[in-house]
Protein backbone atom coordinates (compact mmCIF):
# COMPACT_ATOMS: atom_id res chain seq x y z
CA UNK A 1 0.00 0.00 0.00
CA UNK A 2 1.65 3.14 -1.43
CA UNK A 3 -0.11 5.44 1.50
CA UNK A 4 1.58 3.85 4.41
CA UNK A 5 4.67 4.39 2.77
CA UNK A 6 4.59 8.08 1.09
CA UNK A 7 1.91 9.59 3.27
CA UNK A 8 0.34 11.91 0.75
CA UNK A 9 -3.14 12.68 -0.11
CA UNK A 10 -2.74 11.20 -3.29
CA UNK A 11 -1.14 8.23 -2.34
CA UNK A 12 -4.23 7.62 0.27
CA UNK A 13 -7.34 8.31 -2.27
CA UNK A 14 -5.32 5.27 -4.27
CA UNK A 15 -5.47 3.31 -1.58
CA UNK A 16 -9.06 3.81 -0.76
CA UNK A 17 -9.84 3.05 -4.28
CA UNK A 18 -7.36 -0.17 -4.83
CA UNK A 19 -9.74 -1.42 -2.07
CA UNK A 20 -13.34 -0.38 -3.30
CA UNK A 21 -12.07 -1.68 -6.41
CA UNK A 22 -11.43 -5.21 -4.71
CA UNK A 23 -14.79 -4.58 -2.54
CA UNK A 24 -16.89 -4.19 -5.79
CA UNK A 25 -14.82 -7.20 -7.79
CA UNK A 26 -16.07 -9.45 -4.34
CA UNK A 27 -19.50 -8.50 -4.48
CA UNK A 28 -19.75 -9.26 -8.43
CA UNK A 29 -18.03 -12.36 -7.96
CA UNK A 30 -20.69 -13.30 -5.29
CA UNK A 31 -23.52 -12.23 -7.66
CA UNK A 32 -22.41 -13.69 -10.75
CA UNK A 33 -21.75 -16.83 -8.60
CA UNK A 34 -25.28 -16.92 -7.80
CA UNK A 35 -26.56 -16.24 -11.24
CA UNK A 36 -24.87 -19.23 -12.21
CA UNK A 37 -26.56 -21.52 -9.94
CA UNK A 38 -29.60 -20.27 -10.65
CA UNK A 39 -29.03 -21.44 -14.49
CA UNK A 40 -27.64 -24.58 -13.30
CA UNK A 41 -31.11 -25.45 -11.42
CA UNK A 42 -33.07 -24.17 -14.11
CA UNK A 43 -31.56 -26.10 -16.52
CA UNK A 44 -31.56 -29.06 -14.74
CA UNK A 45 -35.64 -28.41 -14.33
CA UNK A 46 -36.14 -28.22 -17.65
CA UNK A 47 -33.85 -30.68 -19.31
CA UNK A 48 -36.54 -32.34 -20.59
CA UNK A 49 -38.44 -30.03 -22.37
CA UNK A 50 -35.64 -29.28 -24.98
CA UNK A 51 -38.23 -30.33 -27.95
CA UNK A 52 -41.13 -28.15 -26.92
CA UNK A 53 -38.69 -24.96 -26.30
CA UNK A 54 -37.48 -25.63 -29.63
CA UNK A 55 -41.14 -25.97 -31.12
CA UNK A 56 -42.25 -22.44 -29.55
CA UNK A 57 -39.02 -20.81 -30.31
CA UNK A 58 -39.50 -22.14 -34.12
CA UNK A 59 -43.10 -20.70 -34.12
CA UNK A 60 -41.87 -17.43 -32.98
CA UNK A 61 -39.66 -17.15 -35.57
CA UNK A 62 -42.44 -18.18 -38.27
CA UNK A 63 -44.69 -15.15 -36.92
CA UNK A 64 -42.33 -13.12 -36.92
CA UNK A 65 -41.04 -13.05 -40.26
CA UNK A 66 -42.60 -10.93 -42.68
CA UNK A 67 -44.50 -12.31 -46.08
CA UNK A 68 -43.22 -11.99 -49.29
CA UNK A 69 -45.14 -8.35 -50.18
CA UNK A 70 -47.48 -9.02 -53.88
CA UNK A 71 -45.33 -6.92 -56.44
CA UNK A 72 -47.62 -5.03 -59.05
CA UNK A 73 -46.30 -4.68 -62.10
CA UNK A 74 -44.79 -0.61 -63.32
CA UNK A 75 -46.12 0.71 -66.51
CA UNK A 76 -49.78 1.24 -68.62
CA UNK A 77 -51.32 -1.62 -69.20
CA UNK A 78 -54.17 -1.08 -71.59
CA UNK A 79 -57.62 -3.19 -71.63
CA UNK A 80 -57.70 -5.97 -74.03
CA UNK A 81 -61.30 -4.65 -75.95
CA UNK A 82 -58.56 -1.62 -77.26
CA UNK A 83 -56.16 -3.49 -78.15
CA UNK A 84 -58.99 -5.68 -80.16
CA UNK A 85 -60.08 -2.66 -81.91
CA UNK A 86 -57.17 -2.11 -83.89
């Protein structure tokens, strides 16, 4: 610790923050650690329902995409008793 040794105000706002920094790594380490169990136990609940997860998630996907918009054709097209008449 660089504050016990130089004894500035500088050197002791490090040191407060070398341990916050270590503080706040603990407490993310603690929550991510619980995060992960909490995955673990859900997974192992529903390790059997792979297929129907996969059958709703397909679904999704198939309402979600958008259809295929008609195209109308660009230009005059004139009525066939005209084109008759000539």
């Amino acid at each position: 610790m660089a504050a016990t040794v130089l004894s500035t105000k500088r050197a002791i706002e490090m040191s407060v923050f070398v341990v916050q920094a270590f503080v706040r790594l603990r407490d993310m380490l603690a929550t991510n650690g619980k995060v992960a169990s909490k995955l673990l136990e859900l997974e192992r609940h529903l390790k059997g329902h792979d297929a129907s997860i996969q059958a709703i998630i397909e679904a999704i996907h198939e309402l979600m995409a958008p259809e295929p918009r008609k195209r109308r054709r660009i230009g005059f097209r004139a009525p066939a008793r005209a084109l008759k008449a000539r």
